[in-house]
C-alpha atoms as a PDB file:
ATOM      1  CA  UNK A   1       0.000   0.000   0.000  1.00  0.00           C
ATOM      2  CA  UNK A   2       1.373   3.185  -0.759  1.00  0.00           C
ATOM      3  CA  UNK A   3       0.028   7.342  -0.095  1.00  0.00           C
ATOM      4  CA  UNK A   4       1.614   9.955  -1.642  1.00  0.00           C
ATOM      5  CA  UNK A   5       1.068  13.770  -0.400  1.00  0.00           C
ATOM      6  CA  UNK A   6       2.736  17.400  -0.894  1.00  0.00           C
ATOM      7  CA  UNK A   7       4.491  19.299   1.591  1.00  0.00           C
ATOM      8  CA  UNK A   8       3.780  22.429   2.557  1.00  0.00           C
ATOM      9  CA  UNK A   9       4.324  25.608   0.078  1.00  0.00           C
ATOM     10  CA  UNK A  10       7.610  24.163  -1.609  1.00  0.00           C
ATOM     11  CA  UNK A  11       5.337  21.119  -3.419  1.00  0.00           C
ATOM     12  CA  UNK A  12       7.502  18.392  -2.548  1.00  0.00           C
ATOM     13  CA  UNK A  13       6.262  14.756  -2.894  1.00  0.00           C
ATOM     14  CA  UNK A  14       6.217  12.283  -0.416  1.00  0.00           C
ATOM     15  CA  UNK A  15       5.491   8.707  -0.678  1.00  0.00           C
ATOM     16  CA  UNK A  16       4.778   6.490   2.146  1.00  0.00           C
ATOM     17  CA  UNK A  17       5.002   2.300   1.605  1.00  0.00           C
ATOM     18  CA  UNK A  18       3.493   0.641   4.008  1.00  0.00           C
ATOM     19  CA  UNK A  19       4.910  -3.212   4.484  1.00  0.00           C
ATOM     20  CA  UNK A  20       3.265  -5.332   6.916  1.00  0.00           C
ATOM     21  CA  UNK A  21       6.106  -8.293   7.453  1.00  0.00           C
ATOM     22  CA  UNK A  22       5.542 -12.037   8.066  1.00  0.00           C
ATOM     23  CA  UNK A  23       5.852 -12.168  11.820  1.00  0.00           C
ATOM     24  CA  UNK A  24       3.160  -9.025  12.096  1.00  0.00           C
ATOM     25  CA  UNK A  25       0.756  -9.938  14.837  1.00  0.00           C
ATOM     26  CA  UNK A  26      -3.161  -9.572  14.535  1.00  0.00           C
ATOM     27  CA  UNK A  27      -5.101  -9.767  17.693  1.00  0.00           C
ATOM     28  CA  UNK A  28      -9.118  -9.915  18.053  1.00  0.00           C
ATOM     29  CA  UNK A  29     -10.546  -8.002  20.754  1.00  0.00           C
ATOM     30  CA  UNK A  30     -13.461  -8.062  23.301  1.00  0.00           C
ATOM     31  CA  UNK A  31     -12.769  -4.772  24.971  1.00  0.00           C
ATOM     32  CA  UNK A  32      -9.984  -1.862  25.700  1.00  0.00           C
ATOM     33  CA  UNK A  33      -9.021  -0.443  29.125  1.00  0.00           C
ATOM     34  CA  UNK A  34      -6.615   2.449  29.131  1.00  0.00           C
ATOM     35  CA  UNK A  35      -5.698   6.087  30.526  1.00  0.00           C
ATOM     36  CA  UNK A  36      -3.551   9.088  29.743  1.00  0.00           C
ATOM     37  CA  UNK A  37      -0.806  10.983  31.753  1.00  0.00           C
ATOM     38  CA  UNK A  38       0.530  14.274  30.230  1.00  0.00           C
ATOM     39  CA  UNK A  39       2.958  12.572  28.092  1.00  0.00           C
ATOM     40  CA  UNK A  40       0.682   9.543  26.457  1.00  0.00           C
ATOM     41  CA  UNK A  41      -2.783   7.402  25.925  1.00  0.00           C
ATOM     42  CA  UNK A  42      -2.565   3.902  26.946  1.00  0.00           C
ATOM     43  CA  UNK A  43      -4.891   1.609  25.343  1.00  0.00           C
ATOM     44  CA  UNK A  44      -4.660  -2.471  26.656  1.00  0.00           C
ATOM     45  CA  UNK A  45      -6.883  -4.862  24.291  1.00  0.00           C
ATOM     46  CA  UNK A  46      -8.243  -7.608  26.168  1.00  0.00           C
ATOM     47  CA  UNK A  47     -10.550 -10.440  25.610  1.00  0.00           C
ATOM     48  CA  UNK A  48     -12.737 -12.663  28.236  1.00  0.00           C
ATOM     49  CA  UNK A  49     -12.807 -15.940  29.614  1.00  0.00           C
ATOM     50  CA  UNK A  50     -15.526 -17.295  32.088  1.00  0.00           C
ATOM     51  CA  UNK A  51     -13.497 -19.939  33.862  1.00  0.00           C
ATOM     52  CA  UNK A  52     -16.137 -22.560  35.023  1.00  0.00           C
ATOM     53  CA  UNK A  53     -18.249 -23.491  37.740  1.00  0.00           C
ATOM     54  CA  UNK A  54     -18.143 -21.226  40.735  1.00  0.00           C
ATOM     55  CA  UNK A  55     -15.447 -19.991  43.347  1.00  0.00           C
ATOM     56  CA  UNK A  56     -15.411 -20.719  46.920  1.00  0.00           C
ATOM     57  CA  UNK A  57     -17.240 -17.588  47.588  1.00  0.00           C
ATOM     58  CA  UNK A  58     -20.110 -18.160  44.918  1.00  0.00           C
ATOM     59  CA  UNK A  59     -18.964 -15.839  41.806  1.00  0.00           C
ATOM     60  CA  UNK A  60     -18.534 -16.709  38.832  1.00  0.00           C
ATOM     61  CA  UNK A  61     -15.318 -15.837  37.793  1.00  0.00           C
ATOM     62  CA  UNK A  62     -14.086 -14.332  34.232  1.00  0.00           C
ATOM     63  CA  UNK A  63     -10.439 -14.018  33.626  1.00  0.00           C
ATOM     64  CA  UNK A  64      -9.431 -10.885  31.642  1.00  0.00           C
ATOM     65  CA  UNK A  65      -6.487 -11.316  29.884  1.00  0.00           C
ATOM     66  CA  UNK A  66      -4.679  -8.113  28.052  1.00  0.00           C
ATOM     67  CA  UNK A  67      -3.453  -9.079  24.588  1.00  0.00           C
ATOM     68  CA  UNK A  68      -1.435  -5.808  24.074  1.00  0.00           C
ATOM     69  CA  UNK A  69      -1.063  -2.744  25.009  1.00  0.00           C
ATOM     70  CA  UNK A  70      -0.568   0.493  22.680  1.00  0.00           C
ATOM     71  CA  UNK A  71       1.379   3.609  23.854  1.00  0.00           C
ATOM     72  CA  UNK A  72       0.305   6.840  21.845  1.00  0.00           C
ATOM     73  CA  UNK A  73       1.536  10.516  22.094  1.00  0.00           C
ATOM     74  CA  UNK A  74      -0.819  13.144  22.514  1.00  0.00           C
ATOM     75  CA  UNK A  75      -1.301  13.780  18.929  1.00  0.00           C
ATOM     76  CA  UNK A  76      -1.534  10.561  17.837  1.00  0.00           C
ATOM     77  CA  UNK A  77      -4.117   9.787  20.087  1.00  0.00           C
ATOM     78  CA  UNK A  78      -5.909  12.785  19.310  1.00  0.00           C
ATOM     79  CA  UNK A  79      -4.997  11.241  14.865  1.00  0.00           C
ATOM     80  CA  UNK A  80      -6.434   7.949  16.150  1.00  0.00           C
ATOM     81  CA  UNK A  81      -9.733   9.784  17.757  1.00  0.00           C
ATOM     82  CA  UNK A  82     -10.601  11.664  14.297  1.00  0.00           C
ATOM     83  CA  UNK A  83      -9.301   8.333  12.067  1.00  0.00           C
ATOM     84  CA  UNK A  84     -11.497   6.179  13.758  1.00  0.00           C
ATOM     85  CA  UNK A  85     -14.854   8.388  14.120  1.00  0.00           C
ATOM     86  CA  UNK A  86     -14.527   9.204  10.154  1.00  0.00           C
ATOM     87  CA  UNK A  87     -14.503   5.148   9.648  1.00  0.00           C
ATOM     88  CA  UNK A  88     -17.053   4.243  12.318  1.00  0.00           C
ATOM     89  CA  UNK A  89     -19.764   6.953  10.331  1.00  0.00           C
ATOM     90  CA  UNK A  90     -18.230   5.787   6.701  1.00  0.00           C
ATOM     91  CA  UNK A  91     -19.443   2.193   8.167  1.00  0.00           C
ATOM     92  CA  UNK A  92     -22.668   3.547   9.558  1.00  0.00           C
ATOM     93  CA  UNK A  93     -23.801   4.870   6.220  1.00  0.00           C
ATOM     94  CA  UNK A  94     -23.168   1.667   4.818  1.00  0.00           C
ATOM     95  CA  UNK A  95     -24.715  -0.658   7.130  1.00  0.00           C
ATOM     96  CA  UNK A  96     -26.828   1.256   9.390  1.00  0.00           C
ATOM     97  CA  UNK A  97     -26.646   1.906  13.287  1.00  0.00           C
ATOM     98  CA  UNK A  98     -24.381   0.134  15.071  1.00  0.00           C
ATOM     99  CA  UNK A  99     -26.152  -1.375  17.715  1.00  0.00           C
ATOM    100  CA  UNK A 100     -24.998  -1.506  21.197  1.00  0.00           C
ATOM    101  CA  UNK A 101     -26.612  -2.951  24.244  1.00  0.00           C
ATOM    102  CA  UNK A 102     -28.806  -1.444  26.581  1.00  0.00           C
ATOM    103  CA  UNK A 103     -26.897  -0.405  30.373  1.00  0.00           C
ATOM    104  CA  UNK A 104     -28.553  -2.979  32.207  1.00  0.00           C
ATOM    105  CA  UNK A 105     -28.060  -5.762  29.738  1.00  0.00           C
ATOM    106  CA  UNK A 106     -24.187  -5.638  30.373  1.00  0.00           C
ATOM    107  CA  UNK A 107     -24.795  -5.262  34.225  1.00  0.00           C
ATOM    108  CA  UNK A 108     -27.546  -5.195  36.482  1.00  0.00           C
ATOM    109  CA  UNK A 109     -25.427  -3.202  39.178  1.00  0.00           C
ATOM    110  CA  UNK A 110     -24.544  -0.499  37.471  1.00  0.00           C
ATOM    111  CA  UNK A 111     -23.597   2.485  39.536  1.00  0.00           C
ATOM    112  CA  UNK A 112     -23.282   6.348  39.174  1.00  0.00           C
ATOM    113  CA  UNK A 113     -19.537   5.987  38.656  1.00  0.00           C
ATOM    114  CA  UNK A 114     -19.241   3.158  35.740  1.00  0.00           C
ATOM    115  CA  UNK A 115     -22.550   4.388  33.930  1.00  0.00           C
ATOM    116  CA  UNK A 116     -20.213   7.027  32.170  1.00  0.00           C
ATOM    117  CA  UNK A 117     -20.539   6.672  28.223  1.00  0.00           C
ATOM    118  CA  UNK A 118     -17.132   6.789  27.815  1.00  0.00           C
ATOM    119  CA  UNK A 119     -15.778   4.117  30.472  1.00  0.00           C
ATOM    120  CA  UNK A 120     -14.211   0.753  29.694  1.00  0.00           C
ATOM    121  CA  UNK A 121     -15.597  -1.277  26.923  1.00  0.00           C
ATOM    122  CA  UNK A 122     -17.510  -4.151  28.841  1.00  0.00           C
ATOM    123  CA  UNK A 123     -17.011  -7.958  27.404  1.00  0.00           C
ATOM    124  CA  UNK A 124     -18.810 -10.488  29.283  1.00  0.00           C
ATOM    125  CA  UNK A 125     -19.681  -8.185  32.508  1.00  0.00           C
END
């Protein structure tokens, strides 16, 4: 795959070639935890497991386990934001709404401080 653009006032070309080698990983995800300090965004991709039966206390138990983790300035965060909301309505106009589950679907308990819209991305909770 390959992009070319112009630079600034001078018109220079640049051409970017993307290569994606052999040994490049690909990893399917439930959910994404993550945060920010001044100097990055930290996004971990994880995926569920309900381990069976119940524990000694009577819960079920799910094991999260993070897949990978991706470390983003700033600005690339803020690239990553505006690249992904362009997509997500490019795929809405195709195929409609995207529909997502109701609150109390995902959890019966919810409470005042994980009913934020913009709080971790729930898999089997």
């Amino acid at each position: 795959m390959s992009t070319e653009t112009s630079l600034g006032k001078h018109q220079r070309k640049l051409r970017i070639e993307f290569y994606k080698p052999e040994d490049c990983k690909q990893v399917y995800s439930i959910g994404a935890v993550g945060g920010h300090s001044p100097y990055d965004f930290r996004i971990g991709f994880y995926n569920d497991n309900p381990k069976p039966g119940i524990d000694e206390d009577g819960v079920q138990v799910i094991q999260r386990r993070l897949e990978t983790e991706i470390i983003l300035s700033p600005l690339a965060a803020l690239e990553l934001s505006k690249w992904l909301n362009q997509h997500l309505k490019e795929y809405e106009a195709m195929f409609g709404p995207i529909p997502r589950p109701k609150r109390s679907e995902i959890n019966s308990e919810t409470t005042a401080d994980n009913s934020r819209e913009s709080g971790e991305i729930q898999g089997y909770i």
